[in-house]
N, C-alpha and C. Protein backbone atom coordinates (compact mmCIF):
# COMPACT_ATOMS: atom_id res chain seq x y z
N UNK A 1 100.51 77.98 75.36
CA UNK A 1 100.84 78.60 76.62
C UNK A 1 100.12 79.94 76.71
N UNK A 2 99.14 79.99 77.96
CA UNK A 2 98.95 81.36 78.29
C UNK A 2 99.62 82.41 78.40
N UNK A 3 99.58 84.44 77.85
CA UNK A 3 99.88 85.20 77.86
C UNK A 3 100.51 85.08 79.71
N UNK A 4 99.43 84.68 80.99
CA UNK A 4 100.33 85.44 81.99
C UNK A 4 100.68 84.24 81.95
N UNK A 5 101.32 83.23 81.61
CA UNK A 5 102.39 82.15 82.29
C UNK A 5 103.48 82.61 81.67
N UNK A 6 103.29 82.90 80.64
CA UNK A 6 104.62 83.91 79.47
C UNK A 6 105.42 85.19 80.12
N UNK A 7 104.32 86.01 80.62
CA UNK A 7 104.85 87.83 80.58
C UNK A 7 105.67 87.39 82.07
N UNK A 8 106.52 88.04 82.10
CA UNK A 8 107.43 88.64 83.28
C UNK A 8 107.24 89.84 83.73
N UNK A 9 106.50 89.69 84.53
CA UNK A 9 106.17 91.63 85.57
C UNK A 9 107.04 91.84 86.85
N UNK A 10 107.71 92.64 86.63
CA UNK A 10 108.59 92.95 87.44
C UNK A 10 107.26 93.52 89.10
N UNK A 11 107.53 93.31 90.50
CA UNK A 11 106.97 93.81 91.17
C UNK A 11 106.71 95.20 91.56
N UNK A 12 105.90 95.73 91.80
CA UNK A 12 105.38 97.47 91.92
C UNK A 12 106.63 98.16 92.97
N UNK A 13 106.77 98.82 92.38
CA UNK A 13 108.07 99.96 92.86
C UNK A 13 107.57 99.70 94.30
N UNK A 14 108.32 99.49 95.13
CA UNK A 14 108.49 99.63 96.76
C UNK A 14 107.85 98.32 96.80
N UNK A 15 107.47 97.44 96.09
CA UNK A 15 107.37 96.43 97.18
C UNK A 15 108.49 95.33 97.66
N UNK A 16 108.45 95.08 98.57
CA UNK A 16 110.03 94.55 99.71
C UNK A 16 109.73 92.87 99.31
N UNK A 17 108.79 92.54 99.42
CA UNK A 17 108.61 90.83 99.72
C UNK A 17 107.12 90.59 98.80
N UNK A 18 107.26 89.18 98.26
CA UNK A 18 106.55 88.83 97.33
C UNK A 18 106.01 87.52 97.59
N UNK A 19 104.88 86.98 97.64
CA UNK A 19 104.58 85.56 97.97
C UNK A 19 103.28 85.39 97.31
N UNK A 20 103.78 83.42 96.31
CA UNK A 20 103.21 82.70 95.66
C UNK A 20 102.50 81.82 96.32
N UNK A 21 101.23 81.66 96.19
CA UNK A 21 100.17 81.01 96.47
C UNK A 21 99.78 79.92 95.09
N UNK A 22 99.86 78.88 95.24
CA UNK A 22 99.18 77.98 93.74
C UNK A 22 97.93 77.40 94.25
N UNK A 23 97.10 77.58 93.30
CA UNK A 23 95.67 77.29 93.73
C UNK A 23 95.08 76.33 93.09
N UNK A 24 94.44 75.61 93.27
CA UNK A 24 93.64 74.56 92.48
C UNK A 24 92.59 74.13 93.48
N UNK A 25 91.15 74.99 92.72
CA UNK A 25 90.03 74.21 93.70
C UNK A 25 89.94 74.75 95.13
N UNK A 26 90.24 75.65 96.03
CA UNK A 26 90.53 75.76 97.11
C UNK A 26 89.60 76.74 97.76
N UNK A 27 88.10 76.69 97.22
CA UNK A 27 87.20 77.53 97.53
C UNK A 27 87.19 77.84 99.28
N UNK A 28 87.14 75.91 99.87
CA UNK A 28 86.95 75.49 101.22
C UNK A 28 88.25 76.25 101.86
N UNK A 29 89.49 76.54 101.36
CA UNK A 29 90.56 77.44 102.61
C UNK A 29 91.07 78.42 102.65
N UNK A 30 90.84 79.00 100.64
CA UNK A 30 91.92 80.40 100.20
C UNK A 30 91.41 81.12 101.65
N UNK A 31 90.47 81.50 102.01
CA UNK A 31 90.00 82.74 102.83
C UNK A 31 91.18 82.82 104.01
N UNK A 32 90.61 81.78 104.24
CA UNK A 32 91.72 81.47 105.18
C UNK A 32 92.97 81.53 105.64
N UNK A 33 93.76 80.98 104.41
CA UNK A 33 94.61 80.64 103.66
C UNK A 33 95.70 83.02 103.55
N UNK A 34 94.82 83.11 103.01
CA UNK A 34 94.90 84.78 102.29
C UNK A 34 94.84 85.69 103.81
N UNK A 35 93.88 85.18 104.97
CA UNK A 35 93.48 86.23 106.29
C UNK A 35 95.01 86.06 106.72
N UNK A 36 95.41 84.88 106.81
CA UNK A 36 96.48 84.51 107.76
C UNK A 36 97.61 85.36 106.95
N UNK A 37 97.73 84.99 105.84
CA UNK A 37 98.86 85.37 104.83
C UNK A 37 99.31 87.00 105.18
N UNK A 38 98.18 87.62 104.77
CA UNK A 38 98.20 89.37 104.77
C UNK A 38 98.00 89.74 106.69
N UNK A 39 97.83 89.20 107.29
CA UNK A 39 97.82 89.32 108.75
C UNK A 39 99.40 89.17 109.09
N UNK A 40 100.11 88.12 108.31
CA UNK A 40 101.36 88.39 109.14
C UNK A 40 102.32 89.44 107.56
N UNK A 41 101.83 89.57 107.31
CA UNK A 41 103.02 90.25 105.92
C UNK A 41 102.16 92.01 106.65
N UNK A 42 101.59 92.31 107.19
CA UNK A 42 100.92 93.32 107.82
C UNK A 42 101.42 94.14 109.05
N UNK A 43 102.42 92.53 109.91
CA UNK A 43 102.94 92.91 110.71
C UNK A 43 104.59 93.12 110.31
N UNK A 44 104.91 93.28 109.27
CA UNK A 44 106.30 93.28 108.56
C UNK A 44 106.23 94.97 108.02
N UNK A 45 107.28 95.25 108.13
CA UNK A 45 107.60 96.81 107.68
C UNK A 45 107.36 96.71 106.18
N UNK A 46 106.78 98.35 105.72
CA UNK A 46 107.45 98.40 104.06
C UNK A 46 105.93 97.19 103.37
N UNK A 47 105.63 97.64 102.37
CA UNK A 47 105.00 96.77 101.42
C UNK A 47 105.82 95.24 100.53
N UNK A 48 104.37 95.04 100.36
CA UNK A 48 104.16 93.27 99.99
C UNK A 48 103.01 92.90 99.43
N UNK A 49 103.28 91.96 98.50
CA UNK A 49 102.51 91.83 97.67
C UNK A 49 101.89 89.88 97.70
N UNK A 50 100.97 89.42 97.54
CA UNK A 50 100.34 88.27 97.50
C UNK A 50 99.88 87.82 96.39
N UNK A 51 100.34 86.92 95.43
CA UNK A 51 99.99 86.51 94.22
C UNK A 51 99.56 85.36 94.14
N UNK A 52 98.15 84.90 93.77
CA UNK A 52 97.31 83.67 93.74
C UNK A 52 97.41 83.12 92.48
N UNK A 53 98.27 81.61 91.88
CA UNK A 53 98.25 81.31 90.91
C UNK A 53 96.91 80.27 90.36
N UNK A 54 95.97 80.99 90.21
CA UNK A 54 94.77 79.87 89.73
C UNK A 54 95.01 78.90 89.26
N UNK A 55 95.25 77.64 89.15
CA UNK A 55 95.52 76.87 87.59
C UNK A 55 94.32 76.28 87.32
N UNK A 56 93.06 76.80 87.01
CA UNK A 56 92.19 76.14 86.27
C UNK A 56 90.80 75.86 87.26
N UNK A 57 90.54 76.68 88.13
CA UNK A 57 89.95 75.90 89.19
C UNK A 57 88.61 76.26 88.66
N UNK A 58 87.88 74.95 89.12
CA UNK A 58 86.11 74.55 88.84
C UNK A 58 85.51 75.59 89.61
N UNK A 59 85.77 75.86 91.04
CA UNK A 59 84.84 76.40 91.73
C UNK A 59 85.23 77.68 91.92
N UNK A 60 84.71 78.22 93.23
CA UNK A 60 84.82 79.99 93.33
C UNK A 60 86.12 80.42 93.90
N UNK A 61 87.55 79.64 93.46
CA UNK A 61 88.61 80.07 94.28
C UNK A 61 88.68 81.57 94.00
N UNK A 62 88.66 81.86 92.60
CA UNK A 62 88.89 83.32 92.04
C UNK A 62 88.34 84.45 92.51
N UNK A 63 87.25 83.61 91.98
CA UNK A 63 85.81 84.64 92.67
C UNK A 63 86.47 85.63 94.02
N UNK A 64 86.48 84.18 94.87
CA UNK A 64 86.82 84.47 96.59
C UNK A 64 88.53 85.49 97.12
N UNK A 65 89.61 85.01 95.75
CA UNK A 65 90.57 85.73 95.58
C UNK A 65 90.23 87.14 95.58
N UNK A 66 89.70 87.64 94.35
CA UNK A 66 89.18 88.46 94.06
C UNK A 66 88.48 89.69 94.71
N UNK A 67 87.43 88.82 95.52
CA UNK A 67 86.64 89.71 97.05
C UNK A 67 87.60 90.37 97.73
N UNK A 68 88.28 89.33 97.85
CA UNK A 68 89.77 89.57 99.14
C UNK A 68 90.38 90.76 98.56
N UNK A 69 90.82 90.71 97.27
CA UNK A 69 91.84 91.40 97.08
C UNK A 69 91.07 92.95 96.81
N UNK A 70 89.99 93.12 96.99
CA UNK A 70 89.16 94.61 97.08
C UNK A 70 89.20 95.17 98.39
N UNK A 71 89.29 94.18 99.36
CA UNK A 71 89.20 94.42 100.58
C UNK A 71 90.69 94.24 101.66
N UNK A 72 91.60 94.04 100.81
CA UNK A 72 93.00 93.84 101.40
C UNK A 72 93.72 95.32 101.60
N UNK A 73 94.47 95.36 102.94
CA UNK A 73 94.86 96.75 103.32
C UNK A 73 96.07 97.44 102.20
N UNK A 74 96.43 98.57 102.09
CA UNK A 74 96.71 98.75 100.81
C UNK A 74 98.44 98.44 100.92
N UNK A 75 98.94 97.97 101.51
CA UNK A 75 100.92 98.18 101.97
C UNK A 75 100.54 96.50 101.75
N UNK A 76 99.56 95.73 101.51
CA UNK A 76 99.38 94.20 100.78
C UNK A 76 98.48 94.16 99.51
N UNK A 77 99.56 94.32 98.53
CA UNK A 77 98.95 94.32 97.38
C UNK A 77 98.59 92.39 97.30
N UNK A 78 97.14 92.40 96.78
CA UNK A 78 96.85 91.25 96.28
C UNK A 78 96.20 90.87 94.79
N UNK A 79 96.79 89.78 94.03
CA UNK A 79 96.56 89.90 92.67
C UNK A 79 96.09 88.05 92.25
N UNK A 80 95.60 87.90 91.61
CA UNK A 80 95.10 86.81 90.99
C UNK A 80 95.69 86.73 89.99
N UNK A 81 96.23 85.65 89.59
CA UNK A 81 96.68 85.35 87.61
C UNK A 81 95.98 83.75 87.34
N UNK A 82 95.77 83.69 86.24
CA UNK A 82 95.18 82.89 86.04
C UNK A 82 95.65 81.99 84.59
């Protein structure tokens, strides 16, 4: 068993709402998938956080997670585990 399927991280002080994404392969919609996500958690008071569970993927889901989450407004924290 992987270290992050193991550790328990409690969420970052102030954040209100938390949402799991499971990924496998999903180069063709995360974008998508992530615009829509943080577009409506954007229109919600108070911070929130977006967590992408990789499980193993062949192609650039991460990668594309990743981009996103450099460029995501800061009251939407976004994180990749893998």
């Amino acid at each position: 068993m992987s270290q992050s399927s193991t550790r328990k991280e409690a969420p970052p002080a102030g954040v209100l709402r938390s949402i799991v994404i499971p990924a496998y392969n999903e180069e063709s919609r995360i974008t998508g998938t992530l615009e829509r996500t943080i577009a409506y958690l954007s229109a919600l008071p108070g911070a929130s956080e977006i967590i992408v569970v990789d499980d193993g993927s062949r192609d650039a889901t991460g990668a594309i997670v990743q981009a996103k989450a450099a460029t995501a407004p800061d009251h939407v924290r976004l994180r990749l585990l893998r």
